[in-house]
Structure formats: C-alpha cells, structure tokens
Protein backbone atom coordinates (compact mmCIF):
# COMPACT_ATOMS: atom_id res chain seq x y z
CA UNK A 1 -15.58 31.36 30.02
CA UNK A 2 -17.38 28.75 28.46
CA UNK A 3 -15.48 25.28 27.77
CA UNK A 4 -16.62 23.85 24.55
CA UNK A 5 -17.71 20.25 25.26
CA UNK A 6 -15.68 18.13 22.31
CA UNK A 7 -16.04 14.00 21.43
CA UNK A 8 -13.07 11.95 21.28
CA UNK A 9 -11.69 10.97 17.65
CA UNK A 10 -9.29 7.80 16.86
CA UNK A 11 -6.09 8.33 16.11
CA UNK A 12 -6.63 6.49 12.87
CA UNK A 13 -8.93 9.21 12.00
CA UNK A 14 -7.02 12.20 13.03
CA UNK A 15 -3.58 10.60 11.24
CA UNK A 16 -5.61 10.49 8.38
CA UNK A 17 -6.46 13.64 8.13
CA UNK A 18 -3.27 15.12 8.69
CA UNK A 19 -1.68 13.08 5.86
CA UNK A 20 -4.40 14.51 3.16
CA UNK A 21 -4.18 18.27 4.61
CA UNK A 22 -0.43 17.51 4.34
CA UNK A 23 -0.03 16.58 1.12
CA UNK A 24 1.23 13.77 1.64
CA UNK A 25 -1.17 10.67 0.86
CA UNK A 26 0.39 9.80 -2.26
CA UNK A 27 4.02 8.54 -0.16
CA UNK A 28 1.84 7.53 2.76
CA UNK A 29 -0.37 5.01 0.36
CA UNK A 30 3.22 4.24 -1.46
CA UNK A 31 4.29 2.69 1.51
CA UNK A 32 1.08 0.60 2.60
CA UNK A 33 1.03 -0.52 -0.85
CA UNK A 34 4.71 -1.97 -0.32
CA UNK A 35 3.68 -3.15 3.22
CA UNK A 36 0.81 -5.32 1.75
CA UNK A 37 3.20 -6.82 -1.11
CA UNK A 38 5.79 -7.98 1.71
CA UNK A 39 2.38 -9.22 3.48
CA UNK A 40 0.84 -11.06 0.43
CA UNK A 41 4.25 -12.36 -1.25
CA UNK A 42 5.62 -13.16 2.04
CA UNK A 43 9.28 -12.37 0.19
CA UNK A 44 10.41 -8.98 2.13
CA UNK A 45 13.49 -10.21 2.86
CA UNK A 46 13.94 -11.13 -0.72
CA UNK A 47 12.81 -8.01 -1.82
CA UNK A 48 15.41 -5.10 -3.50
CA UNK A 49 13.42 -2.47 -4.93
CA UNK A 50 10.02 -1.34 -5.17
CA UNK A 51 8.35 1.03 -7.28
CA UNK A 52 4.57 1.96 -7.69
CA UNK A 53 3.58 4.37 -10.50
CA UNK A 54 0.06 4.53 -12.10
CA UNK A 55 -1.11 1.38 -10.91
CA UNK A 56 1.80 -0.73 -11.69
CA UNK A 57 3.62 -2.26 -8.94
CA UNK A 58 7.59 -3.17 -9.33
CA UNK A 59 9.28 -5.58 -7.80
CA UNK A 60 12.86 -6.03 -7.94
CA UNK A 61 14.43 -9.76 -6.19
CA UNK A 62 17.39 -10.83 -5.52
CA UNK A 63 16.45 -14.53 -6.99
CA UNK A 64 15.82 -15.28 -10.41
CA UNK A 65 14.03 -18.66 -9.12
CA UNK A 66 11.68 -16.72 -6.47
CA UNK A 67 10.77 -14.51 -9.35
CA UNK A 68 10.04 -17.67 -11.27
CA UNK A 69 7.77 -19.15 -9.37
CA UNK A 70 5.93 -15.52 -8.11
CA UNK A 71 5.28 -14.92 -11.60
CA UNK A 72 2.92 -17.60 -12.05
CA UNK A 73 1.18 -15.81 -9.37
CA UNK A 74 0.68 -12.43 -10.36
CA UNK A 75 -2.86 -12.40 -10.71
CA UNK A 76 -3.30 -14.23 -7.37
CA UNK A 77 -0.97 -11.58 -5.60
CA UNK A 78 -2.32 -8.27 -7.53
CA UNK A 79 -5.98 -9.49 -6.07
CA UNK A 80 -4.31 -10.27 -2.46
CA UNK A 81 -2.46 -7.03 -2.51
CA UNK A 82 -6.01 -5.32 -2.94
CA UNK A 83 -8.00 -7.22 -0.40
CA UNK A 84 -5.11 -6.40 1.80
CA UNK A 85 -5.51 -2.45 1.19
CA UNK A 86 -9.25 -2.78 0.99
CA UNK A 87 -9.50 -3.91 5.00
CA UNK A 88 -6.27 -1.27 6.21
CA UNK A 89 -7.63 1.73 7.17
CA UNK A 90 -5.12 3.62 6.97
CA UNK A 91 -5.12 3.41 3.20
CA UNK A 92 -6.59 6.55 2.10
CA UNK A 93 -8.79 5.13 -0.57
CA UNK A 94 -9.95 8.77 -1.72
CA UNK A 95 -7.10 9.90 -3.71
CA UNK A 96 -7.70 10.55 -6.82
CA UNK A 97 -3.71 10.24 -7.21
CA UNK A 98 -3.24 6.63 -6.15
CA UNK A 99 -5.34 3.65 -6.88
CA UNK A 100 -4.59 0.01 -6.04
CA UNK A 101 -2.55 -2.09 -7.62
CA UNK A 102 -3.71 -3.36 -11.50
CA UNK A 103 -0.45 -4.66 -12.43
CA UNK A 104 2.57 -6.37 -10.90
CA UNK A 105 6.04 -6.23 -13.16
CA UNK A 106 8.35 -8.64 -10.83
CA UNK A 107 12.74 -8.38 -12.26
C-alpha cells in the first residue's frame, strides 16, 4: 500500500470551501458583513437589528441622536464597510448572490 503524499491547506481555505459546497455563503457573508458594520461604526452595542438584502445594509439603533450623527456618514461608512470586507478573507467574494454593501438605510 502506497500512502499518497498530500500538502497542508489553511484552515481559512478549507472553511471556505466547505461554506460554498454547503450552501451556505450567502448567511456566512451576512454575518461578516454585520461584523464589519459593528467594526466601522464602532456602535454594536447600540445596534438592534440588522438586515442586508441586495446590497442594502439596515441598521436599526436604539438612539435617534446616534442615528443622527451616523447619517452624515453614510458614504464614509458604506466605503469603510467595503475596505473592511475587501482585506477579510473569509469573505467569499465569489458569490454571485452577495455583493458588498452599496447602500446603508440607518432607523
């Protein structure tokens, strides 16, 4: 018997592929998308609800002021939110399902 000599992958790569033969990159980017809005606003603890459909990113808060003042900064956070998914790897950026963000809607 002849042992087949393999090279060691990452773990990054092998989650990765998992997640696509799963099914299951569309949740998966979901939640990295909601990861990098709690990085970029720096408001997670502020944050109620949030919703991502077809580019657009929701954000419900629980402070009409906060929301104030974020909303001058949408365009600011939309482009942080990207360059924030552009360097995680673990953002499958091949699914034809989920792009980044283009919008942010803040209630």
């Amino acid at each position: 018997m002849k042992l087949e000599k393999k090279t060691a992958e990452g773990m990054e790569n092998i989650m990765l592929r998992y997640v696509k033969a799963m099914g299951i990159s569309f949740s998966h980017n979901s939640r990295r998308i909601f990861q990098a809005w709690d990085e970029a606003s720096g408001v997670a603890d502020h944050t109620i609800k949030r919703y991502f459909k077809d580019g657009t990113l929701t954000i419900t808060l629980d402070s009409s002021v906060l929301r104030s003042v974020l909303f001058l900064q949408t365009e600011a956070l939309v482009a942080k939110i990207n360059q924030i998914l552009d360097a995680d790897d673990l953002f499958i950026k091949d699914d034809p399902r989920l792009h980044k963000v283009e919008k942010l809607v803040l209630k």
